[in-house]
N, C-alpha and C. Protein backbone atom coordinates (compact mmCIF):
# COMPACT_ATOMS: atom_id res chain seq x y z
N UNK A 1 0.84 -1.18 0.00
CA UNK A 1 0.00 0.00 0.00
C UNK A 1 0.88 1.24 0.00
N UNK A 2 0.58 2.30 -0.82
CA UNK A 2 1.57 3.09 -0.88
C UNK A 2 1.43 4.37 0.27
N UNK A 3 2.87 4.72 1.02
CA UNK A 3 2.49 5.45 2.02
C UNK A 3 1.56 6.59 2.39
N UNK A 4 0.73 6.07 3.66
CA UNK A 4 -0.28 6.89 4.12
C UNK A 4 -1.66 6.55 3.16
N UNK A 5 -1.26 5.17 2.75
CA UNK A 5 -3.35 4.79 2.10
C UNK A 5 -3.82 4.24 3.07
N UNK A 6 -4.98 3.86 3.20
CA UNK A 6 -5.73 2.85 4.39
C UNK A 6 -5.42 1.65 3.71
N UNK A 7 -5.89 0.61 4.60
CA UNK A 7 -6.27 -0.72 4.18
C UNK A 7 -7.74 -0.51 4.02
N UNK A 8 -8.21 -1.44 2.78
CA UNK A 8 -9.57 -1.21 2.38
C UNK A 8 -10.40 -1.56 2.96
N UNK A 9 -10.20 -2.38 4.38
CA UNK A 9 -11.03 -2.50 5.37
C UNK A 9 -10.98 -1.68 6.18
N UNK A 10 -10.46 -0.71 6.39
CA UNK A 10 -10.39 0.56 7.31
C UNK A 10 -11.30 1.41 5.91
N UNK A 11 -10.81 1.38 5.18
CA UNK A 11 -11.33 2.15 4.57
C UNK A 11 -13.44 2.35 4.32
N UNK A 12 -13.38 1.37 4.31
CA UNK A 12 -15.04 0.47 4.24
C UNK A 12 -15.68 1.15 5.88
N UNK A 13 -15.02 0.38 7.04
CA UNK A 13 -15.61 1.47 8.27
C UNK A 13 -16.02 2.85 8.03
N UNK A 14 -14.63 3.72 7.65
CA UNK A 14 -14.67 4.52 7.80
C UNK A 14 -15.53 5.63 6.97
N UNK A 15 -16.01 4.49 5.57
CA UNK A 15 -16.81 5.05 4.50
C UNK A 15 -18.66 5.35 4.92
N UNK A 16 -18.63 4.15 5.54
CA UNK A 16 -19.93 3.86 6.40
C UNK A 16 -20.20 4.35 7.65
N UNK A 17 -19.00 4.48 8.26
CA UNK A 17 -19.38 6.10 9.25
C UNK A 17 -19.43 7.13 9.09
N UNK A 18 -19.04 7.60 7.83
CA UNK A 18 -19.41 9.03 7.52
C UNK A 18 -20.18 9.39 6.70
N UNK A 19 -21.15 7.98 6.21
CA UNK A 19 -22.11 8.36 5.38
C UNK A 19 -23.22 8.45 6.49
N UNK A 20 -23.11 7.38 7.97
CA UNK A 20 -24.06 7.68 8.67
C UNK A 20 -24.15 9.13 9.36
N UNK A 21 -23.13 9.51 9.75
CA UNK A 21 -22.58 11.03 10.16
C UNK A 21 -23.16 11.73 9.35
N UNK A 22 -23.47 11.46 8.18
CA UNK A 22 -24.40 12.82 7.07
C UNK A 22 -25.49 12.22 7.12
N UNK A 23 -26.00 11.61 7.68
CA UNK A 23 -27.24 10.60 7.09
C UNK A 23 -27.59 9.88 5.91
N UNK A 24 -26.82 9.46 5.40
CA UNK A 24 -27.01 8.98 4.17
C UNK A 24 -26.85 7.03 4.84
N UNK A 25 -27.29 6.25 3.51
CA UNK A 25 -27.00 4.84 3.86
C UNK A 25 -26.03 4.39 2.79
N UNK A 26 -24.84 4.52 2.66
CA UNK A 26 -24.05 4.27 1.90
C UNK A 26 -23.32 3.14 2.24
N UNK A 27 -23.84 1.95 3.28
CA UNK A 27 -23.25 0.68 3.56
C UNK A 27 -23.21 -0.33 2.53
N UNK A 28 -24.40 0.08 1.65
CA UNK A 28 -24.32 -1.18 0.92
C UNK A 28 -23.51 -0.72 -0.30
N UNK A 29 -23.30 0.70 -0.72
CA UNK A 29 -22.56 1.19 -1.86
C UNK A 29 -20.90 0.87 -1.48
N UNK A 30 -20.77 1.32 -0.17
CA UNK A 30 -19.16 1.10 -0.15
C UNK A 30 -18.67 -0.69 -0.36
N UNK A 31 -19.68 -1.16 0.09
CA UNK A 31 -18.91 -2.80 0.15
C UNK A 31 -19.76 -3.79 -1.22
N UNK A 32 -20.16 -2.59 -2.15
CA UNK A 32 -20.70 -3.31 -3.79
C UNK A 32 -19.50 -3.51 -4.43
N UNK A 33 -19.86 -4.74 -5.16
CA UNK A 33 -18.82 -5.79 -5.70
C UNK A 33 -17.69 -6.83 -5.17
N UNK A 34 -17.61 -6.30 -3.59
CA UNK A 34 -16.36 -6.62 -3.02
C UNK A 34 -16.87 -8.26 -2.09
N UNK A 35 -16.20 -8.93 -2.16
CA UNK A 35 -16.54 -10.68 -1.69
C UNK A 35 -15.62 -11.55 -1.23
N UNK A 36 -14.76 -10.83 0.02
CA UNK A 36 -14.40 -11.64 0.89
C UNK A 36 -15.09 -13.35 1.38
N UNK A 37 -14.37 -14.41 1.77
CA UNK A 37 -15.39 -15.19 2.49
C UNK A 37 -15.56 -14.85 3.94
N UNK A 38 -16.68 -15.22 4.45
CA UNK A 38 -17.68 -14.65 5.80
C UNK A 38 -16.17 -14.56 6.47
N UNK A 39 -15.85 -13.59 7.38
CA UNK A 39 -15.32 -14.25 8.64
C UNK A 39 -16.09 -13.14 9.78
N UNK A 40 -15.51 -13.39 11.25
CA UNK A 40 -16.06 -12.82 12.43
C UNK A 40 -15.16 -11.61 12.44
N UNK A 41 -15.42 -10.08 12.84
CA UNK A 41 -14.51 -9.23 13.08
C UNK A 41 -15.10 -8.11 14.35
N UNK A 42 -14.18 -7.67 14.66
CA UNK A 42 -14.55 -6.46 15.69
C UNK A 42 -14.39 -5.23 15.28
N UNK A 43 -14.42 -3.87 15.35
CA UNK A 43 -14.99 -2.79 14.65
C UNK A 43 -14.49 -1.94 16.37
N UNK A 44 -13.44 -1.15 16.40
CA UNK A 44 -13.38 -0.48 17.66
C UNK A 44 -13.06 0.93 16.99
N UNK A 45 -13.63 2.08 17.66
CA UNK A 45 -13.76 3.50 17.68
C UNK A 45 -12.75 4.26 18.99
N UNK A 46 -11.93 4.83 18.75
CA UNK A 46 -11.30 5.56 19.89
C UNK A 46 -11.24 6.92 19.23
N UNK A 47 -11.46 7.76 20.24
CA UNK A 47 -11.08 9.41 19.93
C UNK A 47 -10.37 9.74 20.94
N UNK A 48 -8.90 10.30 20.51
CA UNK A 48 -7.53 10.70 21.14
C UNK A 48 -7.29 9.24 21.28
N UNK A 49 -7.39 8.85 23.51
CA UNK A 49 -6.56 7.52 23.93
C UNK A 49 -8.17 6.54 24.15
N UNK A 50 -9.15 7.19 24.22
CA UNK A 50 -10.18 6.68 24.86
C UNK A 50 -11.46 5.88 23.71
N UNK A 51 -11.66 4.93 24.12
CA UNK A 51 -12.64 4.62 23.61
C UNK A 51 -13.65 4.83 23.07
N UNK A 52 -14.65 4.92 22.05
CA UNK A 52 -15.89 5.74 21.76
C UNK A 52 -17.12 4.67 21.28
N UNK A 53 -16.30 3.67 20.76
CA UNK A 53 -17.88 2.61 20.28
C UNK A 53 -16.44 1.02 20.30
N UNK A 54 -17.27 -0.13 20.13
CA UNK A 54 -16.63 -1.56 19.72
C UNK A 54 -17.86 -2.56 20.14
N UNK A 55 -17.96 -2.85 18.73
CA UNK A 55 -19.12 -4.08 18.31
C UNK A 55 -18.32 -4.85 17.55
N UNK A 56 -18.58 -6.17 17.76
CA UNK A 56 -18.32 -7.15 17.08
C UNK A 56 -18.98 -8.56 16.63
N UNK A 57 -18.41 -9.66 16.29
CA UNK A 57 -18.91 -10.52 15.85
C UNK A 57 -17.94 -12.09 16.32
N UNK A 58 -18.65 -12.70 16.94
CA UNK A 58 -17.88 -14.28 17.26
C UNK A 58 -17.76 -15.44 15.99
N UNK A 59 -19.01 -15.13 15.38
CA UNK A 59 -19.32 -16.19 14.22
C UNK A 59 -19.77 -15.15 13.10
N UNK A 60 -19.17 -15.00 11.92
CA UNK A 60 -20.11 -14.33 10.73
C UNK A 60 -21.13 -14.26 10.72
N UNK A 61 -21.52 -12.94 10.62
CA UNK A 61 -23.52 -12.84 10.55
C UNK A 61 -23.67 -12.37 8.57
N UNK A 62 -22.35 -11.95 8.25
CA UNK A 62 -22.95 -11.25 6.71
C UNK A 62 -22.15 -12.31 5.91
N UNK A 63 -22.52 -12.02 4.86
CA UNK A 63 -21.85 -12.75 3.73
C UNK A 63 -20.39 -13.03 3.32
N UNK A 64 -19.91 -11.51 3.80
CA UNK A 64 -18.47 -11.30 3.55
C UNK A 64 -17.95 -10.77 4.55
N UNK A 65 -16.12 -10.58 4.29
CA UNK A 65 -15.63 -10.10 6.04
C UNK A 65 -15.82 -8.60 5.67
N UNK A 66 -16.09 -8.32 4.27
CA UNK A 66 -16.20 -6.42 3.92
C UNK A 66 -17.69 -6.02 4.75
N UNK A 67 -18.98 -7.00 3.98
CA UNK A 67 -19.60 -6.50 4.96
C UNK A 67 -20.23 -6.81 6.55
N UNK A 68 -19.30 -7.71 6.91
CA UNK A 68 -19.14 -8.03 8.26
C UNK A 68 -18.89 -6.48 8.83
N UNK A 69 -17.30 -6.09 8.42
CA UNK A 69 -16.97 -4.83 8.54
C UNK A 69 -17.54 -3.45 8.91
N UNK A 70 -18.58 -3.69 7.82
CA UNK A 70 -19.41 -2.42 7.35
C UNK A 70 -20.56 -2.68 8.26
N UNK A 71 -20.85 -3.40 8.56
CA UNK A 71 -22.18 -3.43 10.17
C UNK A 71 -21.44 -3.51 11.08
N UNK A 72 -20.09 -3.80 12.01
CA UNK A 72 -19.73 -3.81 12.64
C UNK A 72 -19.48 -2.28 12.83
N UNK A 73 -19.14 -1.65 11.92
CA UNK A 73 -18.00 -0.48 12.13
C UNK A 73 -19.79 1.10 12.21
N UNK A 74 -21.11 0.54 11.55
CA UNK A 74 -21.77 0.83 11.58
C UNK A 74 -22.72 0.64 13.38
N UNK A 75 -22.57 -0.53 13.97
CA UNK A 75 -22.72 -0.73 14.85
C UNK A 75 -22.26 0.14 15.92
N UNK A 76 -20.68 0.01 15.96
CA UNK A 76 -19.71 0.66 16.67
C UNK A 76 -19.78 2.06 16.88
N UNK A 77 -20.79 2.42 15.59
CA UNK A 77 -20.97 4.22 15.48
C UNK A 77 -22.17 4.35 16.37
N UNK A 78 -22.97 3.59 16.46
CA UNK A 78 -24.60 3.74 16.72
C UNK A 78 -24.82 3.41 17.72
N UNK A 79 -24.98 2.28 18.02
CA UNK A 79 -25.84 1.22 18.52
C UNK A 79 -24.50 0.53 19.98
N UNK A 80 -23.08 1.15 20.35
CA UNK A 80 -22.68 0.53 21.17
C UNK A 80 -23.87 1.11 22.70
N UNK A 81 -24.26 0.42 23.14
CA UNK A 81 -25.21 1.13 24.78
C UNK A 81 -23.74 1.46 25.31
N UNK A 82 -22.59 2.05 25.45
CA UNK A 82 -21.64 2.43 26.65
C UNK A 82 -22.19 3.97 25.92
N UNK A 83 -22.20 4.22 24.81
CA UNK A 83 -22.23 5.73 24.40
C UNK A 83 -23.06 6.03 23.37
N UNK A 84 -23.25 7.41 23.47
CA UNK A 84 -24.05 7.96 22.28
C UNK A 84 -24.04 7.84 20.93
N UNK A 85 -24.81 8.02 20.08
CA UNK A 85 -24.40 7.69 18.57
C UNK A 85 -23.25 8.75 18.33
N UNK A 86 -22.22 8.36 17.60
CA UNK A 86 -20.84 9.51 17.03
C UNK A 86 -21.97 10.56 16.44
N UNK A 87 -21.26 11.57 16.93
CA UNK A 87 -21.94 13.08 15.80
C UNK A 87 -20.73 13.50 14.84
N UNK A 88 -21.13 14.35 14.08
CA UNK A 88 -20.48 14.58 12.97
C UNK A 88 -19.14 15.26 13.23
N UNK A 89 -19.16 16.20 14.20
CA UNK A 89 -18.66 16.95 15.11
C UNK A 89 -17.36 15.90 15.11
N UNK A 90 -17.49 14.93 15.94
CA UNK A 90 -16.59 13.76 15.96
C UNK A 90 -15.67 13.16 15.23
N UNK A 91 -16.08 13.42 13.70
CA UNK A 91 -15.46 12.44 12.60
C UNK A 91 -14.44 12.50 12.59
N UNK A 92 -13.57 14.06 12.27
CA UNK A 92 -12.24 14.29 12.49
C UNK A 92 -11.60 13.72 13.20
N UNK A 93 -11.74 13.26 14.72
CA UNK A 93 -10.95 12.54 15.49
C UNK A 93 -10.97 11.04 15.87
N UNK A 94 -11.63 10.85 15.14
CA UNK A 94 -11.86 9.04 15.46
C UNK A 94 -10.81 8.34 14.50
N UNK A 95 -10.72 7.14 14.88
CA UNK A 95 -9.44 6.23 14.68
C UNK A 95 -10.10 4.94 14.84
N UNK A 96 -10.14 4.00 13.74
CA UNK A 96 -10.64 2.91 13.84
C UNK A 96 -9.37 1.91 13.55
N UNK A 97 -10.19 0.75 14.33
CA UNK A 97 -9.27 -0.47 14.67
C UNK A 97 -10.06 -1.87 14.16
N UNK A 98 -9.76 -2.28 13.66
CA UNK A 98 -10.33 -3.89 12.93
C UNK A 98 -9.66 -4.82 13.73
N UNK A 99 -10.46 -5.88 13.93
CA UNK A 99 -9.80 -7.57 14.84
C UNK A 99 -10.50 -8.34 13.98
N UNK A 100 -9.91 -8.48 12.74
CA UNK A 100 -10.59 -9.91 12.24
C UNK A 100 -9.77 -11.32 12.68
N UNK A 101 -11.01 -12.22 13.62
CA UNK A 101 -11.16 -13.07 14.52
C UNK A 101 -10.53 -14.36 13.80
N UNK A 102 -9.90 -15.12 14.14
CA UNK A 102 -10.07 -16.91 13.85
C UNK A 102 -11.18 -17.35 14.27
N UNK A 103 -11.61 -18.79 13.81
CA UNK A 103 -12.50 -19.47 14.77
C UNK A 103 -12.44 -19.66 16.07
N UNK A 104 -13.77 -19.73 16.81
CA UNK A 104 -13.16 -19.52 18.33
C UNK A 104 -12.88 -21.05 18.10
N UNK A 105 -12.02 -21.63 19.65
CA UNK A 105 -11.15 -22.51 19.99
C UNK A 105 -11.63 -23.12 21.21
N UNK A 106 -12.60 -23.90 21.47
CA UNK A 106 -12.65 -24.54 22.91
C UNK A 106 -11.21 -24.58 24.32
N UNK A 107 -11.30 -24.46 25.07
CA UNK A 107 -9.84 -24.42 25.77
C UNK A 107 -10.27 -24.80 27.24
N UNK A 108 -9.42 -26.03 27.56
CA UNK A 108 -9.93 -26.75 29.19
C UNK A 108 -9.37 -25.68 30.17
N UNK A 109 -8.31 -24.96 29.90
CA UNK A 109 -7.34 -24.47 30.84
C UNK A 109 -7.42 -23.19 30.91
N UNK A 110 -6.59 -22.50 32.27
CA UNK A 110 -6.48 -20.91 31.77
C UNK A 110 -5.38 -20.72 31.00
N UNK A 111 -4.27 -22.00 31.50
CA UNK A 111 -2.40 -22.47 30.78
C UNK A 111 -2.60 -22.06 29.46
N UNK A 112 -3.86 -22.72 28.44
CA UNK A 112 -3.46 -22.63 27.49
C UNK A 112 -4.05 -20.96 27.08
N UNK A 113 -3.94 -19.80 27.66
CA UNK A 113 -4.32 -19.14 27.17
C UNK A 113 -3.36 -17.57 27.30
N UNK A 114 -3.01 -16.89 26.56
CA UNK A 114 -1.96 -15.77 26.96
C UNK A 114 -2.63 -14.32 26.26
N UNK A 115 -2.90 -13.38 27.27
CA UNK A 115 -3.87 -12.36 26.90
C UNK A 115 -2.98 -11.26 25.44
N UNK A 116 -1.84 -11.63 25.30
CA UNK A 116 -1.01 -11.14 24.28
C UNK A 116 -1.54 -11.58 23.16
N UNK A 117 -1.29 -13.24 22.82
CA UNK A 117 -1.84 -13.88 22.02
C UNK A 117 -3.02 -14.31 21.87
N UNK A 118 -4.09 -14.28 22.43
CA UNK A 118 -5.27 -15.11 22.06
C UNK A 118 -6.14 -13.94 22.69
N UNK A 119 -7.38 -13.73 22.51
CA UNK A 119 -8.45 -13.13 22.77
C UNK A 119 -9.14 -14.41 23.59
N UNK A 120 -10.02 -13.75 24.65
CA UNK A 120 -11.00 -15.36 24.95
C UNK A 120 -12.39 -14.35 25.37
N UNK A 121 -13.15 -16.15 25.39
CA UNK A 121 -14.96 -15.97 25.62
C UNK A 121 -14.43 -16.98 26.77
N UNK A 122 -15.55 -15.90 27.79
CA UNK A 122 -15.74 -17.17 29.03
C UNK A 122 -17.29 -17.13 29.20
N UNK A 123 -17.70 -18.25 29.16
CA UNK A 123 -19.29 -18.32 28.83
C UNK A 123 -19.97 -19.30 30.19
N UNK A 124 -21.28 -18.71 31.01
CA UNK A 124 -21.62 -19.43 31.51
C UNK A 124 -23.24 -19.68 31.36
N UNK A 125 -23.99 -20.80 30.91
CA UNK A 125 -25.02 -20.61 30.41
C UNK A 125 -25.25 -19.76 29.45
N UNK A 126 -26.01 -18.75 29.01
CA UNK A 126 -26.42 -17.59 28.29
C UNK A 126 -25.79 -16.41 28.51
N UNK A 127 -24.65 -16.79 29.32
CA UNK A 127 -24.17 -15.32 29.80
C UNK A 127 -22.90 -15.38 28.80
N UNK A 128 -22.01 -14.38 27.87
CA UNK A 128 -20.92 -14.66 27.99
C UNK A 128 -20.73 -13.01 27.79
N UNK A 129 -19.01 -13.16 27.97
CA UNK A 129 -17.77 -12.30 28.19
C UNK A 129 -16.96 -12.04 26.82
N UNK A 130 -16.50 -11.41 26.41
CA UNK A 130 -15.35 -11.06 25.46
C UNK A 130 -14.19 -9.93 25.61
N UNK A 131 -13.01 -10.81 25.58
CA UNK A 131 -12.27 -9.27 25.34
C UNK A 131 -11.00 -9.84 24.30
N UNK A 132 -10.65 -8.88 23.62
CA UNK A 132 -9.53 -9.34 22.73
C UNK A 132 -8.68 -9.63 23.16
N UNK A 133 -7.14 -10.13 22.55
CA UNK A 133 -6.07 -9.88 22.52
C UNK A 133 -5.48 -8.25 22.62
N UNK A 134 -4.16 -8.21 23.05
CA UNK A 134 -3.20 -6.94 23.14
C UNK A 134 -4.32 -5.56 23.49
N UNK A 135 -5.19 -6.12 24.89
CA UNK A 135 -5.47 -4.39 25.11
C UNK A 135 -4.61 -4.09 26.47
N UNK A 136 -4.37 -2.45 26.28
CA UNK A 136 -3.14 -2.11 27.16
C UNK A 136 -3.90 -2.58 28.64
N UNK A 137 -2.49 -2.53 29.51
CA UNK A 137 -2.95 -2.27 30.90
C UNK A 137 -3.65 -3.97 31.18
N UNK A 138 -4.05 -5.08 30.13
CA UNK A 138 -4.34 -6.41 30.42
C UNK A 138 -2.72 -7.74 30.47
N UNK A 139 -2.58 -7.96 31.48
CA UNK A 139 -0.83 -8.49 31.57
C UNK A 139 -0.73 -9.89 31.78
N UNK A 140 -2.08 -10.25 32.47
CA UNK A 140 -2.73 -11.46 32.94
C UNK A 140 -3.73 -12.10 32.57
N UNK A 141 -3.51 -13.81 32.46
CA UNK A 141 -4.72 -14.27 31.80
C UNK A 141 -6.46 -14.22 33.02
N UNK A 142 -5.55 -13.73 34.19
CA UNK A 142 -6.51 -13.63 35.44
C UNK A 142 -7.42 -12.01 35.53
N UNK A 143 -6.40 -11.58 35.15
CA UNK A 143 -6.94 -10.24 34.34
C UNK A 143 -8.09 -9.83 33.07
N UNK A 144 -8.04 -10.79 32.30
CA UNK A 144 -8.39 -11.05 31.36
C UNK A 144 -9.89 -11.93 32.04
N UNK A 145 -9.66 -12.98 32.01
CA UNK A 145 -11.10 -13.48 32.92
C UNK A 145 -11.64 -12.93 33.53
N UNK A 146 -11.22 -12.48 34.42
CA UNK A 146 -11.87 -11.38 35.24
C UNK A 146 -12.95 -10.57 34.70
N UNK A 147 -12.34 -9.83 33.65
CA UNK A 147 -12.63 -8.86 32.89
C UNK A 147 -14.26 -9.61 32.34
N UNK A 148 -13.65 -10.38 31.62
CA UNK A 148 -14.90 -11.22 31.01
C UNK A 148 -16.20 -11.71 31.59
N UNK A 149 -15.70 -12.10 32.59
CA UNK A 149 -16.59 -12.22 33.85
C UNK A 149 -17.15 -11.19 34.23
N UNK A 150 -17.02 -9.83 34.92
CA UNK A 150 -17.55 -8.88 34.74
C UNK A 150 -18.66 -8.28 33.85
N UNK A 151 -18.04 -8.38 32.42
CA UNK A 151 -18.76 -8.14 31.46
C UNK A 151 -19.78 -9.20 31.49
N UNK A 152 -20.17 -9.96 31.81
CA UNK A 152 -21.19 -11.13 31.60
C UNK A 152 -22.07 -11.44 32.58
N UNK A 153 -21.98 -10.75 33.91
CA UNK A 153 -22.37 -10.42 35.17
C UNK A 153 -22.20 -12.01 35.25
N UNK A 154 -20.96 -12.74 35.89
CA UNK A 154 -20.70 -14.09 35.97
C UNK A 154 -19.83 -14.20 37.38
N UNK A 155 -20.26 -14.51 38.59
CA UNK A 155 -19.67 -14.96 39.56
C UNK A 155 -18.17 -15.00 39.73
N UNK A 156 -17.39 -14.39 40.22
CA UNK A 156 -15.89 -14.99 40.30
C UNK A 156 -15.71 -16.19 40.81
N UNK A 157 -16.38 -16.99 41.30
CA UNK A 157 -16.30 -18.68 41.52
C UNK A 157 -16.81 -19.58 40.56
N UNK A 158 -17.88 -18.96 39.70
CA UNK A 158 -18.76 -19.91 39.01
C UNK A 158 -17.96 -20.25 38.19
N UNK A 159 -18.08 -21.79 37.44
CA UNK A 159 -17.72 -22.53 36.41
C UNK A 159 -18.39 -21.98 35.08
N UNK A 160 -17.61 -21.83 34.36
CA UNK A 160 -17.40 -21.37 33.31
C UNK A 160 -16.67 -22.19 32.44
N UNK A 161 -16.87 -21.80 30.78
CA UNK A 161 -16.42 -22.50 29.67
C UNK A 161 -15.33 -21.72 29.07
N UNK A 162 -14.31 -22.25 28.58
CA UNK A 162 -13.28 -20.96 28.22
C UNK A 162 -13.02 -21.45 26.77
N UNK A 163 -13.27 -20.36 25.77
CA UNK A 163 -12.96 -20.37 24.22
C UNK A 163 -11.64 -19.37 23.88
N UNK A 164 -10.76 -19.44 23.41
CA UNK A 164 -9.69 -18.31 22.34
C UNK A 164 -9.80 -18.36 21.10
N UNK A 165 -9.43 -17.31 20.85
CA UNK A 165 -9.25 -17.28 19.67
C UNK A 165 -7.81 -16.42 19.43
N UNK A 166 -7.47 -16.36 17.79
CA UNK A 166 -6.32 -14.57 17.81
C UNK A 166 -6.77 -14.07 16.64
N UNK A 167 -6.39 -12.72 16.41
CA UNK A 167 -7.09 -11.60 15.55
C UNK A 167 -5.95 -11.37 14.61
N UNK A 168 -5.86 -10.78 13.29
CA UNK A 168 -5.09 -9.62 12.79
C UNK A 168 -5.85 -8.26 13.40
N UNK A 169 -4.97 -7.65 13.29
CA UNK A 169 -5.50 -6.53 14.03
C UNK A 169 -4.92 -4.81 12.61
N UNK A 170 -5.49 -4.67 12.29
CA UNK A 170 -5.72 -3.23 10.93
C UNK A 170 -5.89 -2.27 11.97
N UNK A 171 -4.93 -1.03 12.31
CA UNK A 171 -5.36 -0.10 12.70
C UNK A 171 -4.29 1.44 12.27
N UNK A 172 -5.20 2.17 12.63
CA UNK A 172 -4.35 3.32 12.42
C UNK A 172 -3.80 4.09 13.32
């Protein structure tokens, strides 16, 4: 890519958030013709160091990983409940980040799991948890569970199922 282009999956987010930012629906125009096969991806929004939206996907819901992308990164604008829909106001400073996922990975242990390398789901019944791989300030796979647990309103004693996975990770 020649210096300072996007990757065309950054590019696809970022096309579909600023058509929603004007109101327009230009999701299905930016990702016409283009036919990745399905995969799962995550879609994260930060403005400056801080967070602003991140929706994702465990198993493919669209056809392709473009428009996996393009509802994720549409999601991430809208529809995260931690925050408000992005305003336009916003666009200038946002910075998007792509995690397109492997298949998740069943895993008996916490051993086999390293919050550097692998992302995990800790699932109990209907409840589950997610957090990626390489987010700052996570050092521990106890850290990492934790976390998940939290997010899933899941007991710190209760038995739980533990899945990994690892991401490429596209960001700017």
């Amino acid at each position: 890519m020649p210096s300072g282009a996007r990757h065309p999956l950054l590019e696809i987010a970022h096309g579909v958030i600023a058509a929603q930012a004007h109101g327009q629906e230009a999701d299905r125009q930016v990702v016409q013709g283009r036919g990745s096969p399905p995969q799962a991806c995550f879609v994260s929004l930060r403005s400056g160091t801080r967070l602003r939206g991140c929706i994702g996907t465990l198993v493919p819901s669209q056809p392709s990983l473009e428009q996996e992308v393009a509802a994720n990164a549409l999601a991430a604008a809208t529809r995260d409940p931690r925050f408000p829909p992005l305003g336009l106001d916003e666009l200038p400073r946002i910075r998007v980040s792509i995690d397109v996922l492997s298949p998740l990975e069943p895993t008996g242990s916490e051993r086999d799991l390293d919050p550097i390398i692998f992302g995990v789901v800790v699932r109990q019944g209907g409840r589950c948890g997610v957090l990626l791989p390489r987010i700052e300030g996570i050092r521990t796979v106890s850290q990492q569970i934790s976390i998940c647990r939290d997010k899933a309103g899941i007991a710190a004693g209760a038995a739980v199922t533990l899945e990994r996975f690892t991401v490429i990770r596209l960001e700017e």
